[in-house]
C-alpha atoms as a PDB file:
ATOM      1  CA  UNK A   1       3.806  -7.673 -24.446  1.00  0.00           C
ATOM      2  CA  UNK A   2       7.313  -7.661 -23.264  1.00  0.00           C
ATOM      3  CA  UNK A   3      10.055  -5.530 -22.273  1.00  0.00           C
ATOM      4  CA  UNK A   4      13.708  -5.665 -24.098  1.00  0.00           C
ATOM      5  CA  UNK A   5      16.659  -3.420 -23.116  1.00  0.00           C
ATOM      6  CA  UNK A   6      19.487  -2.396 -24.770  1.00  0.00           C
ATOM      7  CA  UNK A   7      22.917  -2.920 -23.845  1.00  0.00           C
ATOM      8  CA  UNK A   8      23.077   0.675 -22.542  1.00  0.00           C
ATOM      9  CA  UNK A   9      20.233   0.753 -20.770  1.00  0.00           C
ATOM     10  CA  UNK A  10      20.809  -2.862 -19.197  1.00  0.00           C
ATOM     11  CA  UNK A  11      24.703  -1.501 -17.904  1.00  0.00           C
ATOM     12  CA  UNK A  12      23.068   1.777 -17.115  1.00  0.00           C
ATOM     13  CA  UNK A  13      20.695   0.331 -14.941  1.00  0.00           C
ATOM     14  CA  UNK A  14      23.686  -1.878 -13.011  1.00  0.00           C
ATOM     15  CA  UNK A  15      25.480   1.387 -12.675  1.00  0.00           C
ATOM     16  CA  UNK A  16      22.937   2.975 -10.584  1.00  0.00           C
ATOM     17  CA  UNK A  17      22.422   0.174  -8.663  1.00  0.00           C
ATOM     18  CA  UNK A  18      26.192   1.133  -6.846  1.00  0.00           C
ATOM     19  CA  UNK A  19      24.899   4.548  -6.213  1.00  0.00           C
ATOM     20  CA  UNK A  20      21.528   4.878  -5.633  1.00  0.00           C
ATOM     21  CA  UNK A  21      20.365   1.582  -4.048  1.00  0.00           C
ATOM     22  CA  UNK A  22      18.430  -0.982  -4.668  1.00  0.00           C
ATOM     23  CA  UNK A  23      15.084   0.042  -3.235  1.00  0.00           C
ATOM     24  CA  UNK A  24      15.304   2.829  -5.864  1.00  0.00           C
ATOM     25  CA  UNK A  25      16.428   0.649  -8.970  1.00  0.00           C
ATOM     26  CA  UNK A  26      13.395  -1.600  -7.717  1.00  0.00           C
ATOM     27  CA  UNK A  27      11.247   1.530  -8.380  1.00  0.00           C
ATOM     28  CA  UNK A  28      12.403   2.589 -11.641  1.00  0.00           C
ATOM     29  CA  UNK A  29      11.984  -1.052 -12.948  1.00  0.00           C
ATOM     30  CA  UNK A  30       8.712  -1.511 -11.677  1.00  0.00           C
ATOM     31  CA  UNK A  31       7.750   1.881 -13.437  1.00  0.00           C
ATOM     32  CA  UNK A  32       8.790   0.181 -16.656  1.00  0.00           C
ATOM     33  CA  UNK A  33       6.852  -2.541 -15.917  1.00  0.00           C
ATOM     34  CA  UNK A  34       3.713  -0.780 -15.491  1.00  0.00           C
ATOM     35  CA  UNK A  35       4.177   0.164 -19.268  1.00  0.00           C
ATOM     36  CA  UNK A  36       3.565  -3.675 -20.406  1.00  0.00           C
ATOM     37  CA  UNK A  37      -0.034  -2.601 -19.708  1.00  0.00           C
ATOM     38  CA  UNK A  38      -0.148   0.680 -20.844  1.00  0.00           C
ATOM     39  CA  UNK A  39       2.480   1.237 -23.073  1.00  0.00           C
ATOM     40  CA  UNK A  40       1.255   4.559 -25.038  1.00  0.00           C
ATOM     41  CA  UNK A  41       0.820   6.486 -21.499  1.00  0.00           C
ATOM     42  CA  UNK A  42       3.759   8.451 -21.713  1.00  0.00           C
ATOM     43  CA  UNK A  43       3.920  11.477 -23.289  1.00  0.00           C
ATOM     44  CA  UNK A  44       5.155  11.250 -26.647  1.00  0.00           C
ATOM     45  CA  UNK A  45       9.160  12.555 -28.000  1.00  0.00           C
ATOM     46  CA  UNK A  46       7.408  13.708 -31.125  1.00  0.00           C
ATOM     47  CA  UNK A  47       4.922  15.931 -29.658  1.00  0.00           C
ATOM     48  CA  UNK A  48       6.764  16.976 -27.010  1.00  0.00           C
ATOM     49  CA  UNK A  49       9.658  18.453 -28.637  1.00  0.00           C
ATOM     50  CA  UNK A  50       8.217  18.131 -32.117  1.00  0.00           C
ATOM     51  CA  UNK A  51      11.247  15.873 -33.384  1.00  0.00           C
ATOM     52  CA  UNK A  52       9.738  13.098 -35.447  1.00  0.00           C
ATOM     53  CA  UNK A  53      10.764  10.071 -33.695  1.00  0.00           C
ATOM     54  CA  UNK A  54       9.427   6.889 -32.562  1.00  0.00           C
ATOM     55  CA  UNK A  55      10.083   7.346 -28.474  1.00  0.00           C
ATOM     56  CA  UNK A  56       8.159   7.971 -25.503  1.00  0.00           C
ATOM     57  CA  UNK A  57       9.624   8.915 -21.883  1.00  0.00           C
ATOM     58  CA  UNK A  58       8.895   7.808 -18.393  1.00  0.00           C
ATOM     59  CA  UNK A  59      10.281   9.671 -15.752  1.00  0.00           C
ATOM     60  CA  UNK A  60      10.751   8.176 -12.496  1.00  0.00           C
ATOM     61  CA  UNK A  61      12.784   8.483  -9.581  1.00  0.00           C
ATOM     62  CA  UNK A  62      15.064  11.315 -10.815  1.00  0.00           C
ATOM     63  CA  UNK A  63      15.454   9.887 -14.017  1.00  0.00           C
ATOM     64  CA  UNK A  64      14.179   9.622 -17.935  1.00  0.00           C
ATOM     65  CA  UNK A  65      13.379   6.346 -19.657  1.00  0.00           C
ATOM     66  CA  UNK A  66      13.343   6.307 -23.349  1.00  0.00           C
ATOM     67  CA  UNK A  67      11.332   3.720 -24.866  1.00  0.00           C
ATOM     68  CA  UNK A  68      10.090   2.705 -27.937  1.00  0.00           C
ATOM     69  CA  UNK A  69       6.863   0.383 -28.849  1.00  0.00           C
ATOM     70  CA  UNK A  70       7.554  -2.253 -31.689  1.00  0.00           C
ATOM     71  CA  UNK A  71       4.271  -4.997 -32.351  1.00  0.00           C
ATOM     72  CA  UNK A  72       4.973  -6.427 -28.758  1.00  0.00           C
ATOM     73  CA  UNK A  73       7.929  -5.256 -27.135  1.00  0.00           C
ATOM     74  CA  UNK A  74       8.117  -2.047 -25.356  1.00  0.00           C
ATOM     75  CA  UNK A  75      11.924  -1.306 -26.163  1.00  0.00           C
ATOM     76  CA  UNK A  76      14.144   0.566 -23.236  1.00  0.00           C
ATOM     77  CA  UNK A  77      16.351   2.408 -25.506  1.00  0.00           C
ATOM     78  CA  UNK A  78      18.540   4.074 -22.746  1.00  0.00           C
ATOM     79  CA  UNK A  79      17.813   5.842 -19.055  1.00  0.00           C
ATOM     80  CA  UNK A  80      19.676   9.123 -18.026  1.00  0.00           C
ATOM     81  CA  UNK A  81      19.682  11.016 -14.934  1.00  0.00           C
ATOM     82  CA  UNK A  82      17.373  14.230 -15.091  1.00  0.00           C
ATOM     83  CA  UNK A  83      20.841  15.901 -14.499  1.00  0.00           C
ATOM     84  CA  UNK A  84      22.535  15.080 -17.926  1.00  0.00           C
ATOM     85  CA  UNK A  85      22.018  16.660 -20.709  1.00  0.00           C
ATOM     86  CA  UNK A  86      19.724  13.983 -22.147  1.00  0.00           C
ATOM     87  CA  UNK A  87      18.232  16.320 -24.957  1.00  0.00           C
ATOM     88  CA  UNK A  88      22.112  16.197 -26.672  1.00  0.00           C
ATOM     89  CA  UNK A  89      22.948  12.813 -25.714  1.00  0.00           C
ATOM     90  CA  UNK A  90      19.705  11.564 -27.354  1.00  0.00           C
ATOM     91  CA  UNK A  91      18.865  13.181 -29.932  1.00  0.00           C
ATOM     92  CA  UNK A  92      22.059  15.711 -30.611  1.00  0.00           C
ATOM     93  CA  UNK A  93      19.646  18.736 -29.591  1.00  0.00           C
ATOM     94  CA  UNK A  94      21.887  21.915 -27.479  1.00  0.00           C
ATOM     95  CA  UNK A  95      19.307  23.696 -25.131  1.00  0.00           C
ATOM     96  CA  UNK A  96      22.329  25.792 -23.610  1.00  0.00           C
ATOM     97  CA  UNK A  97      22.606  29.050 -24.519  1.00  0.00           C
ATOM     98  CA  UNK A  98      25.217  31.206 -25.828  1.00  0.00           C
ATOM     99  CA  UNK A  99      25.094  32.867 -21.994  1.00  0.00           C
ATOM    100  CA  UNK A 100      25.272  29.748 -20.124  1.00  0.00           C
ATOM    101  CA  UNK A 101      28.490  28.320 -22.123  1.00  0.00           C
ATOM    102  CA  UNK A 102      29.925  31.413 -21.778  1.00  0.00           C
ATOM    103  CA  UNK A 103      29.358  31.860 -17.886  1.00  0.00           C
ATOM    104  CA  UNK A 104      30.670  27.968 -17.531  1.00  0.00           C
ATOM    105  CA  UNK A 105      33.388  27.832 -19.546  1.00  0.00           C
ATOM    106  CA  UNK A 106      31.973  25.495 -21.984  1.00  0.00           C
END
């Protein structure tokens, strides 16, 4: 096995390195790594959230790995902060409610 990441994931991941350090970036990509083992040990997208899709997530250090598994490659498909509203940005799912867009102005 292998890893591949996407563009977004790859810039992502040089992003963070400005603003939360090395030592943590070191973290978060030796999580990933400990997939190429075990790639399947994340819980599922799919049964999760019950959206049929082909991703698993990982989180670590704050944040959420998406990955898929294709023959041999695990695939990073992108990383987000647990602070952004990953559910949307992913997979164009709105968890907000009517209350909470109200009350910020959204």
């Amino acid at each position: 096995m292998r890893i591949k990441y996407s563009p977004d994931a790859s810039e992502k991941l040089r992003q963070m390195r400005k603003y939360i350090g090395q030592k943590r970036i070191s973290r978060i990509i030796k999580a990933i790594r400990g997939l190429l083992g075990t790639p399947y040990k994340c819980p599922a997208v799919e049964h999760v959230l019950g959206i049929s899709n082909p991703y698993y997530f990982l989180h670590v250090e704050q944040h959420y790995v998406f990955y898929r598994v294709e023959n041999d490659i695990v695939f990073i498909a992108d990383i987000y902060n647990e602070r952004e509203d990953f559910m949307w940005k992913m997979f164009g799912i709105d968890l907000r409610t009517q209350e909470s867009q109200d009350y910020w102005g959204e």
